[in-house]
PDB file of N, CA and C in Angstrom:
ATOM      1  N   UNK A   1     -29.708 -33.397 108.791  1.00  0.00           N
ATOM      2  CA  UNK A   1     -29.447 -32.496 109.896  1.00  0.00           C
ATOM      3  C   UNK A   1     -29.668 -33.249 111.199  1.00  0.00           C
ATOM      4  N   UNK A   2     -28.543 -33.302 112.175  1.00  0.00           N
ATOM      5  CA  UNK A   2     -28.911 -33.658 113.321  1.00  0.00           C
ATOM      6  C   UNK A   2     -28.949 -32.673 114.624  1.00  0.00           C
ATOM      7  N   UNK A   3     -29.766 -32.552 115.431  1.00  0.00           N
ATOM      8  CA  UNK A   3     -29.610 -31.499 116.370  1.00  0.00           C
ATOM      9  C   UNK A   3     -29.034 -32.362 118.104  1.00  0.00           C
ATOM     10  N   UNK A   4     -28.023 -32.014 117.595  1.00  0.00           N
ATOM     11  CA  UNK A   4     -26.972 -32.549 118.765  1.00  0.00           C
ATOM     12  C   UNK A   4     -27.626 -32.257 120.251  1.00  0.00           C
ATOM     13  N   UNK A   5     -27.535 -30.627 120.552  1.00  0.00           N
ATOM     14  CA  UNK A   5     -28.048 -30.043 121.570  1.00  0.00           C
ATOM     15  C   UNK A   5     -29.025 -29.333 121.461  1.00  0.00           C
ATOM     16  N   UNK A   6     -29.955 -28.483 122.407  1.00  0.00           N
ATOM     17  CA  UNK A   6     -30.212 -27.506 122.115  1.00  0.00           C
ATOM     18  C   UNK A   6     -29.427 -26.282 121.075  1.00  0.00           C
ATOM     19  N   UNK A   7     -28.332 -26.471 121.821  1.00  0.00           N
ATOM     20  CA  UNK A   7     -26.900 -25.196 121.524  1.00  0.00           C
ATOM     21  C   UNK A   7     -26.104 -25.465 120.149  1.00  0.00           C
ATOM     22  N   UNK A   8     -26.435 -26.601 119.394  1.00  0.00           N
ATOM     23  CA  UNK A   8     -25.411 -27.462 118.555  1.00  0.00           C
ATOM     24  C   UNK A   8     -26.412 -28.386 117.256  1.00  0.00           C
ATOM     25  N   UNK A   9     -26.233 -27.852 116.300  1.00  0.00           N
ATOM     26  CA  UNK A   9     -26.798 -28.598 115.341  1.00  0.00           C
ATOM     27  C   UNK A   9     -25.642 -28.803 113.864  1.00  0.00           C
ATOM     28  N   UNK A  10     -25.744 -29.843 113.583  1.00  0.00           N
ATOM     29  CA  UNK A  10     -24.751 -30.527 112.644  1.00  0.00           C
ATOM     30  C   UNK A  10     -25.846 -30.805 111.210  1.00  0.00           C
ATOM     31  N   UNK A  11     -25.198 -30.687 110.487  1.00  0.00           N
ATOM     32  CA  UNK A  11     -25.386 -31.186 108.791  1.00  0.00           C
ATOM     33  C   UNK A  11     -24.190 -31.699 108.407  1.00  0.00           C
ATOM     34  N   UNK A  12     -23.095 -32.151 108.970  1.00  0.00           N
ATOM     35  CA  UNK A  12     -22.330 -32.928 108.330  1.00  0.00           C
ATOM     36  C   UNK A  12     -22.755 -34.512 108.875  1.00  0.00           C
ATOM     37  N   UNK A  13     -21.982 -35.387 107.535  1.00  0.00           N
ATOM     38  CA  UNK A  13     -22.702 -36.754 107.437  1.00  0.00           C
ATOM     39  C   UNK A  13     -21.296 -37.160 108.183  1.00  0.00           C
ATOM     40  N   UNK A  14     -20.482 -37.050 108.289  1.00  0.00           N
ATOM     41  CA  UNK A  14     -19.309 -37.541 108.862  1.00  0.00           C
ATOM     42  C   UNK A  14     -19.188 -36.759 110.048  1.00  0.00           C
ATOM     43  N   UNK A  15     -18.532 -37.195 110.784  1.00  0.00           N
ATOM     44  CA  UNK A  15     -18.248 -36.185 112.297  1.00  0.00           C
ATOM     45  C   UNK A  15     -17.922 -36.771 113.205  1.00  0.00           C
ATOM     46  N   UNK A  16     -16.022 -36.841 113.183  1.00  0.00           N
ATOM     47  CA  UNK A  16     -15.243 -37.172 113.846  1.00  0.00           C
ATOM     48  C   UNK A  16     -16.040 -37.290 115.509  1.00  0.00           C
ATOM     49  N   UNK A  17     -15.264 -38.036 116.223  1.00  0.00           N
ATOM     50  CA  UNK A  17     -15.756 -37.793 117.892  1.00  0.00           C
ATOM     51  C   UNK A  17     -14.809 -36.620 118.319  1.00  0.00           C
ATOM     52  N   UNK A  18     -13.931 -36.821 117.654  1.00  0.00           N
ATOM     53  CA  UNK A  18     -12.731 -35.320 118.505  1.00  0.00           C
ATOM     54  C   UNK A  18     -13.404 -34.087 118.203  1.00  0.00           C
ATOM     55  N   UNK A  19     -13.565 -33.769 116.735  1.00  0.00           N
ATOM     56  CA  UNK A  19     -14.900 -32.788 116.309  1.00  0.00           C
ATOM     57  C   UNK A  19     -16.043 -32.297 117.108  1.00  0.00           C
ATOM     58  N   UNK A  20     -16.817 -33.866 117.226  1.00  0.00           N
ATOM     59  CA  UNK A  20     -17.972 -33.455 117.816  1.00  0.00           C
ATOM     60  C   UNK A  20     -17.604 -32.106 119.012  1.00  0.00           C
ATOM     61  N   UNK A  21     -16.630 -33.711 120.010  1.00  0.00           N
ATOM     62  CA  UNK A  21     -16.498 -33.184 121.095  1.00  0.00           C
ATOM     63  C   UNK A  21     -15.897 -31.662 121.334  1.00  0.00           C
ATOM     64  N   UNK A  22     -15.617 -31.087 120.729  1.00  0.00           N
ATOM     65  CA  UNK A  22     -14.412 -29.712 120.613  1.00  0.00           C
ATOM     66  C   UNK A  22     -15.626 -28.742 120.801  1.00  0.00           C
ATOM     67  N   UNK A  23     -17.066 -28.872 119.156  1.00  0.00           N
ATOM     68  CA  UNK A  23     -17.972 -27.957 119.204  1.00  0.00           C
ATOM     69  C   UNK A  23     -19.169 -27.967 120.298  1.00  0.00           C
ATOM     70  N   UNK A  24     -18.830 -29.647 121.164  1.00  0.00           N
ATOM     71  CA  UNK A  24     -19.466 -29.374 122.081  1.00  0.00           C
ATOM     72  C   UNK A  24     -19.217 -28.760 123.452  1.00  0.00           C
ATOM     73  N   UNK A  25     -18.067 -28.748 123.158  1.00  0.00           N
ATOM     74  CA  UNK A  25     -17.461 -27.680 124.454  1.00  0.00           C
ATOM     75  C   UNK A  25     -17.983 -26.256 124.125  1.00  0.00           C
ATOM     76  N   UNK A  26     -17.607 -25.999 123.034  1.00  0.00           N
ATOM     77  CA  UNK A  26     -17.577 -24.179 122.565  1.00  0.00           C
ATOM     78  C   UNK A  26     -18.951 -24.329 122.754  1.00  0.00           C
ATOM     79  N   UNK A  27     -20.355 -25.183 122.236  1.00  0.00           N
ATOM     80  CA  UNK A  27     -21.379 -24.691 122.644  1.00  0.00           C
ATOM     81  C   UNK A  27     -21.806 -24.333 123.898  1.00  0.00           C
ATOM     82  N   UNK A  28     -21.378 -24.611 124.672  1.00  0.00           N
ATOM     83  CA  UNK A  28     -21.842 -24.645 125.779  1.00  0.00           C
ATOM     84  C   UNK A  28     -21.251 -23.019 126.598  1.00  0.00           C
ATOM     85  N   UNK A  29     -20.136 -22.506 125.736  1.00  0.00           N
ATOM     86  CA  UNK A  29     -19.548 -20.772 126.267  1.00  0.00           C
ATOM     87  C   UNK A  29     -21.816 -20.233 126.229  1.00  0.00           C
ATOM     88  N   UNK A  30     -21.169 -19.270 127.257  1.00  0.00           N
ATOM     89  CA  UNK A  30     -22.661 -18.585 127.294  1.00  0.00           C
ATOM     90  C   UNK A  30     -23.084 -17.724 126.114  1.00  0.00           C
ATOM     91  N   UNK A  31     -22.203 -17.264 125.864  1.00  0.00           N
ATOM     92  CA  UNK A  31     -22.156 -16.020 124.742  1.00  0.00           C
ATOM     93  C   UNK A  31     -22.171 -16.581 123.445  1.00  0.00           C
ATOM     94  N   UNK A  32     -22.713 -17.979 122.776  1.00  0.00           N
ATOM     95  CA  UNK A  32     -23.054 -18.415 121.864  1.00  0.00           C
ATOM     96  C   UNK A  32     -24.338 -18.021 121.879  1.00  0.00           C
ATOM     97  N   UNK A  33     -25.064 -17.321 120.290  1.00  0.00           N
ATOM     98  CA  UNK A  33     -26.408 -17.314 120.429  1.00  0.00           C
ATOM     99  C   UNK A  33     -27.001 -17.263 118.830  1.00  0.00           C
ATOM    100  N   UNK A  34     -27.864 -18.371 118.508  1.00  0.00           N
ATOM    101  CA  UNK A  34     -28.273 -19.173 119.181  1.00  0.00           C
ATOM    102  C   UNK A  34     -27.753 -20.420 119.592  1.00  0.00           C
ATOM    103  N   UNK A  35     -27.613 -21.136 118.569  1.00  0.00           N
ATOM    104  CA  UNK A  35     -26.628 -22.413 118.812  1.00  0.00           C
ATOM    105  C   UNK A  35     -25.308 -22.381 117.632  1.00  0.00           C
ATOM    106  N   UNK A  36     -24.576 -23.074 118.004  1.00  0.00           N
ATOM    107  CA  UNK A  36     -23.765 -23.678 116.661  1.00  0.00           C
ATOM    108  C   UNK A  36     -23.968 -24.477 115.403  1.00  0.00           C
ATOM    109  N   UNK A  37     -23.983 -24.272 114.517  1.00  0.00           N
ATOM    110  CA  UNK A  37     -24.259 -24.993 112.976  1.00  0.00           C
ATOM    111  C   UNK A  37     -22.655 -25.721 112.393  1.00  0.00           C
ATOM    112  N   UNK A  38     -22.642 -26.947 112.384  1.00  0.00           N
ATOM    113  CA  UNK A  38     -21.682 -27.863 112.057  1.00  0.00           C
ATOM    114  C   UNK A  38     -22.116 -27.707 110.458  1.00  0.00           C
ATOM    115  N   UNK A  39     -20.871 -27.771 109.662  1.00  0.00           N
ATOM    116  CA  UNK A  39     -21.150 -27.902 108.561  1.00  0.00           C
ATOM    117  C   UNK A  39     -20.961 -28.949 107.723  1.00  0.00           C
ATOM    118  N   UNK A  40     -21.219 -29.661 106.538  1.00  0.00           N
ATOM    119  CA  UNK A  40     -20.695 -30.886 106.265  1.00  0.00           C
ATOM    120  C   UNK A  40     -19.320 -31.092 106.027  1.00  0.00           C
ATOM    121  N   UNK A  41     -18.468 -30.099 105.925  1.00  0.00           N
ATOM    122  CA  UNK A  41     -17.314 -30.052 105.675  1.00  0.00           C
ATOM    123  C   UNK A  41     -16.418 -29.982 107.235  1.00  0.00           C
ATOM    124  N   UNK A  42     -16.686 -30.002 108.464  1.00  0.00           N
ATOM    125  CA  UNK A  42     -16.730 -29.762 109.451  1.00  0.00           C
ATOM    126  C   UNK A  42     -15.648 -30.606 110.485  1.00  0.00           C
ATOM    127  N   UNK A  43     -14.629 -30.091 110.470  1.00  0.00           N
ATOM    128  CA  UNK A  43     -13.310 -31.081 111.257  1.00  0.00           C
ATOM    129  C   UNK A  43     -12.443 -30.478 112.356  1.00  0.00           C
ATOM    130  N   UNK A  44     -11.936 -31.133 113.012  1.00  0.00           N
ATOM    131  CA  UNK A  44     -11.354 -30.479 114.497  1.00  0.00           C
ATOM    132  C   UNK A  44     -10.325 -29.626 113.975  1.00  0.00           C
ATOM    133  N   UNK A  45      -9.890 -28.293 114.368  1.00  0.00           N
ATOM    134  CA  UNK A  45      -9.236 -27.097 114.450  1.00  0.00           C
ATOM    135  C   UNK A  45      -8.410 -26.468 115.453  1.00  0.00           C
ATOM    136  N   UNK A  46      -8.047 -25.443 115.882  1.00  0.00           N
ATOM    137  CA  UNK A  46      -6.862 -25.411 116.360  1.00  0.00           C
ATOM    138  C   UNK A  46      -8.028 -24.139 117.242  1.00  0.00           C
ATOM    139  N   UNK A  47      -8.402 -24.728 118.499  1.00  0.00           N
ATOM    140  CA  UNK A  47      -9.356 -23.416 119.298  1.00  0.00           C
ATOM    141  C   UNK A  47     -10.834 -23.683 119.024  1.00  0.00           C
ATOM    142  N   UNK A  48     -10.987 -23.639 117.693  1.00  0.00           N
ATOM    143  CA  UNK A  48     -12.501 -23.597 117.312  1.00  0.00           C
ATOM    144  C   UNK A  48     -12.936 -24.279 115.631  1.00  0.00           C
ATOM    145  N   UNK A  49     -13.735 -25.089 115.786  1.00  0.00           N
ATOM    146  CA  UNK A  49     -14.270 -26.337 115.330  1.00  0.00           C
ATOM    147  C   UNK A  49     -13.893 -25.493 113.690  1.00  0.00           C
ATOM    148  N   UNK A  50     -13.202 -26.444 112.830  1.00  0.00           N
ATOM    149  CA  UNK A  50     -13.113 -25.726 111.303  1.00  0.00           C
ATOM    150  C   UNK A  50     -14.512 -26.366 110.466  1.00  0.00           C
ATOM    151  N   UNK A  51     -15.382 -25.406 109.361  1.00  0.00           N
ATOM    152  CA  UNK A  51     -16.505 -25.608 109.099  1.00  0.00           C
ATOM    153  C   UNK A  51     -17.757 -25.532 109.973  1.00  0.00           C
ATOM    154  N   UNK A  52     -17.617 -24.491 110.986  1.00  0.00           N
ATOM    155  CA  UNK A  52     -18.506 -24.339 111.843  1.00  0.00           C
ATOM    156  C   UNK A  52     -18.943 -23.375 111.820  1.00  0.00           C
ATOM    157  N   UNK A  53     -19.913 -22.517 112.030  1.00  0.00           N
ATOM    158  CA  UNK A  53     -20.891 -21.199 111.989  1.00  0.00           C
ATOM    159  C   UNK A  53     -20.980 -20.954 113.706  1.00  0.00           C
ATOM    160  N   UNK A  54     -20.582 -19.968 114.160  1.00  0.00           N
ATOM    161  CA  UNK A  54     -20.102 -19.744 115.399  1.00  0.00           C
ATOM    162  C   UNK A  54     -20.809 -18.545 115.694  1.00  0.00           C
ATOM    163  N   UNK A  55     -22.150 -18.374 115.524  1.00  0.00           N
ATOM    164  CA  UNK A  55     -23.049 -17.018 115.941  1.00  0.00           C
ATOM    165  C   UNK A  55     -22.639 -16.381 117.770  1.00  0.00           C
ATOM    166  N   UNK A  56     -22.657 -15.251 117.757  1.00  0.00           N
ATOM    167  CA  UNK A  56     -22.040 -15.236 119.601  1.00  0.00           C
ATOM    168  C   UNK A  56     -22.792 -13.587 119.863  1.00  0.00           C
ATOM    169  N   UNK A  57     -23.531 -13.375 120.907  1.00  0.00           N
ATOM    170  CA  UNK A  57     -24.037 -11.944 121.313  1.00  0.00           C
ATOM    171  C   UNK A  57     -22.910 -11.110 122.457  1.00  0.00           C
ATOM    172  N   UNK A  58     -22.588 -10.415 121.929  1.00  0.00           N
ATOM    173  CA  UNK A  58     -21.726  -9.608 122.811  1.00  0.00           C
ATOM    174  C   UNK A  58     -20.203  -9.874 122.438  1.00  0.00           C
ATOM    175  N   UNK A  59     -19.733 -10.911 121.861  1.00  0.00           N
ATOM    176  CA  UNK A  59     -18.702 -11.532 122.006  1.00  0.00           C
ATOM    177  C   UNK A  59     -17.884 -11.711 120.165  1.00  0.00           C
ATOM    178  N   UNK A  60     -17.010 -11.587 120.333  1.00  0.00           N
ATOM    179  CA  UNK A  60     -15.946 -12.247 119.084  1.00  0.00           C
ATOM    180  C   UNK A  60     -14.936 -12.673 119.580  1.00  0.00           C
ATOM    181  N   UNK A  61     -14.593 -13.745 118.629  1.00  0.00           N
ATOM    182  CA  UNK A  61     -13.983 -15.220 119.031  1.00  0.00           C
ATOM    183  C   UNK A  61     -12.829 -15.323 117.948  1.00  0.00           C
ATOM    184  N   UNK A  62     -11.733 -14.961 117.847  1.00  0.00           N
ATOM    185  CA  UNK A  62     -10.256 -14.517 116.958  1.00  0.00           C
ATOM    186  C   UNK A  62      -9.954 -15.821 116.116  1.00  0.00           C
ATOM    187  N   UNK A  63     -10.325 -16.816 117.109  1.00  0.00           N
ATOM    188  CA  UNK A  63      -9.837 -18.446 116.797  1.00  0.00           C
ATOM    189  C   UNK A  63     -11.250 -18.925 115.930  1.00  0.00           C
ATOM    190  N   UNK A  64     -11.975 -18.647 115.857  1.00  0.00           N
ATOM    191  CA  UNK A  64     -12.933 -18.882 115.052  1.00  0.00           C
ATOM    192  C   UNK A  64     -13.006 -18.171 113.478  1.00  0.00           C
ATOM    193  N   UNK A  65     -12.257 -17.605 113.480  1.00  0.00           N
ATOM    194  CA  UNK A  65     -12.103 -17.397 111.893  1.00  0.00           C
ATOM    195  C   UNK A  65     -10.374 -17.209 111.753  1.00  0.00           C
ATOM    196  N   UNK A  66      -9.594 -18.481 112.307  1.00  0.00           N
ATOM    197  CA  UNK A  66      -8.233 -18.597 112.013  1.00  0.00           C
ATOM    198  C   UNK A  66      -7.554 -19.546 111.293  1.00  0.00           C
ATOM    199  N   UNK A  67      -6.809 -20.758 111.990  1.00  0.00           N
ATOM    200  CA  UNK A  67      -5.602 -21.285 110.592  1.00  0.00           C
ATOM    201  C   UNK A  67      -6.265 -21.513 109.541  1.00  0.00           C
ATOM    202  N   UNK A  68      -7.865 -21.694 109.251  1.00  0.00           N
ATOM    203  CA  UNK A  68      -8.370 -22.134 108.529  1.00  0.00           C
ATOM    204  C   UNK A  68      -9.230 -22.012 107.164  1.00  0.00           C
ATOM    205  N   UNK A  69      -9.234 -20.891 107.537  1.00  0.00           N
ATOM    206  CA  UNK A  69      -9.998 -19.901 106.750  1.00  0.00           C
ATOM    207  C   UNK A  69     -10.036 -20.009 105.528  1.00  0.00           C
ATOM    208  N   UNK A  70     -11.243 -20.072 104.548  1.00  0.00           N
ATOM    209  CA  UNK A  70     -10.988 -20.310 103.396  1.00  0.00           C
ATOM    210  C   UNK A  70     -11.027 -22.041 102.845  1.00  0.00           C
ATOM    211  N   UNK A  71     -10.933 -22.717 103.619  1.00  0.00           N
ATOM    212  CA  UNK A  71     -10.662 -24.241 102.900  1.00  0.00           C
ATOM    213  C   UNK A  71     -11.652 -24.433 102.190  1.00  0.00           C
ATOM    214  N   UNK A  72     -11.048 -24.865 101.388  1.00  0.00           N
ATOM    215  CA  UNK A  72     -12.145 -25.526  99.881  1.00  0.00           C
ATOM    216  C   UNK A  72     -12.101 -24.243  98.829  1.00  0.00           C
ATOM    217  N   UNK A  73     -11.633 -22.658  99.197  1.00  0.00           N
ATOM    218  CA  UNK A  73     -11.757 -21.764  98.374  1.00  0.00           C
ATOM    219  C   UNK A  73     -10.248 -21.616  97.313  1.00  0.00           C
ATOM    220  N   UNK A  74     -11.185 -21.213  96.234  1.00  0.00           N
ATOM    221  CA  UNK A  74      -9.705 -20.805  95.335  1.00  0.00           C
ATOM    222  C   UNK A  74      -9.784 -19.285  94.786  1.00  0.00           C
ATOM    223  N   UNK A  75      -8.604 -18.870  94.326  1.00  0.00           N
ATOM    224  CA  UNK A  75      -8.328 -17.458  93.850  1.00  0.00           C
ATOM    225  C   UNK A  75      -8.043 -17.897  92.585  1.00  0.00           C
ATOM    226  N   UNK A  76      -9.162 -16.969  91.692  1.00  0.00           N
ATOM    227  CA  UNK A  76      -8.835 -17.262  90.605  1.00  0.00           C
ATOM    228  C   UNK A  76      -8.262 -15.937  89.338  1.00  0.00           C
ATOM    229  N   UNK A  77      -7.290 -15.726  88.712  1.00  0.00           N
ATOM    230  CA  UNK A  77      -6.897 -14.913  87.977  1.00  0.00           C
ATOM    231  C   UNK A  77      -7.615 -14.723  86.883  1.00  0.00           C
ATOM    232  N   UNK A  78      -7.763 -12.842  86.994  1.00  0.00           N
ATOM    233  CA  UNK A  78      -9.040 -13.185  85.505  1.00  0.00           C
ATOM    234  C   UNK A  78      -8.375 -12.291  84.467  1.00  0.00           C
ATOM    235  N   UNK A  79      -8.594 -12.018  83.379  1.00  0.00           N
ATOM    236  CA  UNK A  79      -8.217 -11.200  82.404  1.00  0.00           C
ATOM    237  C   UNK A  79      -8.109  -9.782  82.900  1.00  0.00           C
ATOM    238  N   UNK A  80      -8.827  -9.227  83.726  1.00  0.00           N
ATOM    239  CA  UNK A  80      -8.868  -7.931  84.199  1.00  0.00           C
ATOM    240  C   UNK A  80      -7.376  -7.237  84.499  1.00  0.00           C
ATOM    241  N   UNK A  81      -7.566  -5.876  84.618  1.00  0.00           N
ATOM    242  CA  UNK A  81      -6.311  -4.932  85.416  1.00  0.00           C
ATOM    243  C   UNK A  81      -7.252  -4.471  86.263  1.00  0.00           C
ATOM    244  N   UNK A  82      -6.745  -3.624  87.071  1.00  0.00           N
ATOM    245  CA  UNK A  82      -7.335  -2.943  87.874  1.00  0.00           C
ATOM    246  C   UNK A  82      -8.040  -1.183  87.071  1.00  0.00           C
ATOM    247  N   UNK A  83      -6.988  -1.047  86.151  1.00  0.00           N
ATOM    248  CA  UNK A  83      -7.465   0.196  85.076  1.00  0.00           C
ATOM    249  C   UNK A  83      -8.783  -0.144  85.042  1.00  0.00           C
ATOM    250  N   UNK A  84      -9.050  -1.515  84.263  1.00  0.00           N
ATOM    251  CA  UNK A  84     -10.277  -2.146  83.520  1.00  0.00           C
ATOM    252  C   UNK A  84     -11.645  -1.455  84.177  1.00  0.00           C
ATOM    253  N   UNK A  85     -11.505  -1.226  85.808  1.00  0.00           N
ATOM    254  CA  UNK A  85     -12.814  -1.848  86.924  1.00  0.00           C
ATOM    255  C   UNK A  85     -12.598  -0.084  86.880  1.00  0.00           C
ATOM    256  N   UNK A  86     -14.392   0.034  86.938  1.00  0.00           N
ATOM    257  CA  UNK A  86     -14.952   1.599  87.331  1.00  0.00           C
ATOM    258  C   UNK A  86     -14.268   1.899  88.842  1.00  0.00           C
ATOM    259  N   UNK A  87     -13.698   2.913  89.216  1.00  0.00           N
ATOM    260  CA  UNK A  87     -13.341   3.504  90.447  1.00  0.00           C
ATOM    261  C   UNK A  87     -13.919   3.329  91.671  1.00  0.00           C
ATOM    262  N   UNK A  88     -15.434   3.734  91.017  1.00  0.00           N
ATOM    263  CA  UNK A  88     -16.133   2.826  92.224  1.00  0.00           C
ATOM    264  C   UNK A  88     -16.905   1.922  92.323  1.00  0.00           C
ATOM    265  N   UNK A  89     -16.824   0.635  92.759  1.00  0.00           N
ATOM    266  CA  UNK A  89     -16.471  -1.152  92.223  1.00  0.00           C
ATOM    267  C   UNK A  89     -17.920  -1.809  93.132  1.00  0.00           C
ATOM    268  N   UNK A  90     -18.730  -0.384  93.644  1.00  0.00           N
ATOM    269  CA  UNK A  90     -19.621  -0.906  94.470  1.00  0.00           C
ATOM    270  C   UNK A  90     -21.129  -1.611  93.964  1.00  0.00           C
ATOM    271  N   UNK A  91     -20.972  -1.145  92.915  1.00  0.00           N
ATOM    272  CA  UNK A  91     -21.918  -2.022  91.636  1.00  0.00           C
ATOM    273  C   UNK A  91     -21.189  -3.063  91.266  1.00  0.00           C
ATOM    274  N   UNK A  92     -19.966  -3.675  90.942  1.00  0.00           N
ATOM    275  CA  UNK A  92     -18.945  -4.642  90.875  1.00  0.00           C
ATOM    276  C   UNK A  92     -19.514  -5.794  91.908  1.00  0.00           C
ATOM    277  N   UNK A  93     -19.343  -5.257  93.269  1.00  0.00           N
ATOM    278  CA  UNK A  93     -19.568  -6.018  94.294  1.00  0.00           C
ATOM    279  C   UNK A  93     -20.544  -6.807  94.767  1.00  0.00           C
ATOM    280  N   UNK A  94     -21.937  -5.604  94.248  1.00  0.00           N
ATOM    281  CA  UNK A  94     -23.332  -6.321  94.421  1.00  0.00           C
ATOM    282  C   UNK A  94     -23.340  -7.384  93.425  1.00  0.00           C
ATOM    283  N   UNK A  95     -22.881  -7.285  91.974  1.00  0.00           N
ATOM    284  CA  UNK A  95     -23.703  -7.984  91.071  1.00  0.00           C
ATOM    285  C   UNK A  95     -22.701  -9.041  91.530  1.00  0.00           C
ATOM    286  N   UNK A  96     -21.673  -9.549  92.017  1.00  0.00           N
ATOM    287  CA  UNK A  96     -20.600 -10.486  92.407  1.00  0.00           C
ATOM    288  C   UNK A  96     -21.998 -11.262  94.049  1.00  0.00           C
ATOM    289  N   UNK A  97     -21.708 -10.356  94.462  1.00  0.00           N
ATOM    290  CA  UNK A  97     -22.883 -11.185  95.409  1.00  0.00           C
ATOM    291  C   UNK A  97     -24.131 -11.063  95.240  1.00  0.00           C
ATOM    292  N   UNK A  98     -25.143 -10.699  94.185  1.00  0.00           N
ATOM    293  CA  UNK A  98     -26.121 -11.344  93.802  1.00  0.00           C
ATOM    294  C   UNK A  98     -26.146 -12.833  93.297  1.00  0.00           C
ATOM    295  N   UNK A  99     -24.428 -13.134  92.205  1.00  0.00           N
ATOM    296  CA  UNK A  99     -24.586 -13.935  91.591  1.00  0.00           C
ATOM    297  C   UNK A  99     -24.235 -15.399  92.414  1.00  0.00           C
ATOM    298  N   UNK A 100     -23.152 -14.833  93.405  1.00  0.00           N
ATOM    299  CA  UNK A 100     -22.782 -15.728  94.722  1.00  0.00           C
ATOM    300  C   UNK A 100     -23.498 -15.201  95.947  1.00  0.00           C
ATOM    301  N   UNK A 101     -24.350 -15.503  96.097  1.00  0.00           N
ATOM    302  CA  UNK A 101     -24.760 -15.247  97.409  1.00  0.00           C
ATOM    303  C   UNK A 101     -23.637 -15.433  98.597  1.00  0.00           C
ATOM    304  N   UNK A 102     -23.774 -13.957  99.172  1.00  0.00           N
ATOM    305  CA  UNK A 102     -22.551 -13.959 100.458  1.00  0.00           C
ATOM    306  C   UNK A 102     -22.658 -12.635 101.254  1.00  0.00           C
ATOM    307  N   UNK A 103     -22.330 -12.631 102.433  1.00  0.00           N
ATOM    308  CA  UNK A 103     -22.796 -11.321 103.367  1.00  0.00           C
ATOM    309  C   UNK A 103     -21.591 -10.599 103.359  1.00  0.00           C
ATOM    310  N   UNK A 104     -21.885  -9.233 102.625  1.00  0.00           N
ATOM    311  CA  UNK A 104     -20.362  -8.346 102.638  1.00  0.00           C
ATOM    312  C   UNK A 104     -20.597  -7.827 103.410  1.00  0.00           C
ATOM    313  N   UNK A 105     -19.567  -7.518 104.071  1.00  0.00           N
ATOM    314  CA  UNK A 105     -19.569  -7.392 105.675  1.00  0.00           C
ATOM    315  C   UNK A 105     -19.533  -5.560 105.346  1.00  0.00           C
ATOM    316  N   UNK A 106     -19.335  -4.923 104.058  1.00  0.00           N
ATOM    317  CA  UNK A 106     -19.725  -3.465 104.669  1.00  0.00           C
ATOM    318  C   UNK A 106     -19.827  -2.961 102.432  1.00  0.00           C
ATOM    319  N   UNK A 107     -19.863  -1.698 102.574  1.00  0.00           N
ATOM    320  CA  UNK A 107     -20.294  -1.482 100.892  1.00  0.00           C
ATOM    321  C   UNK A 107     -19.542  -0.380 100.925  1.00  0.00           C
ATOM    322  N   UNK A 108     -18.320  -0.259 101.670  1.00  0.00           N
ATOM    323  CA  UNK A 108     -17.318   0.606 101.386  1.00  0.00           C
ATOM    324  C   UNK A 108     -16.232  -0.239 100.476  1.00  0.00           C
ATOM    325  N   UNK A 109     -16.422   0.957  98.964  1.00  0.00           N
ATOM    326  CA  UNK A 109     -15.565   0.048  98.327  1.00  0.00           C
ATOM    327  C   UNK A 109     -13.586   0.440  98.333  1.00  0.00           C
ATOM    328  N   UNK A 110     -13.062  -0.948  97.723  1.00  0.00           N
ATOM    329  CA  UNK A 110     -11.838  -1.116  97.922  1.00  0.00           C
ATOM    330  C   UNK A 110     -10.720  -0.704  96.849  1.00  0.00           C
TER     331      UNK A 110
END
């Protein structure tokens, strides 16, 4: 881990200068809080740094979760139908993110 700025801390072992420089601009918007987290996977983007954790108070940032979204993830097809899954999938969901840890953004199910 290196802590770039106050505003800017990196865990990637590689890190372009165009990179750097991009998340060191965005750190510095006021409405970042606390700082930015570079990730090791972490490369210049189109607006806002791709592999970056972009915490912000008051504020959302459109370009920060855009062309990029997802890299490194796959969709995978499983034996299931949709018949298969109980109606309501909200026990589905927890035991899916117990087993992957991940922040569902709400427990209204789909």
């Amino acid at each position: 881990m290196e802590q770039i700025s106050k505003r800017l801390i990196s865990w990637a072992s590689i890190l372009e200068p165009n990179t750097r420089a991009q998340a060191e601009t965005a750190s510095t918007t006021p409405f970042i809080h606390p700082h930015i987290a570079l990730m090791p996977d972490a490369h210049l983007g189109k607006g806002a740094t791709v592999g970056s954790v972009l915490p912000t108070l008051g504020a959302i940032i459109p370009a920060a979760v855009g062309v990029d979204i997802g890299c490194g993830m796959i969709a995978v097809r499983t034996q299931y139908r949709r018949a298969d899954l109980p109606t309501d999938r909200r026990v589905l969901r927890e035991a899916i993110g117990l087993r992957f840890p991940c922040r569902l953004a709400s427990t209204t199910t789909q």
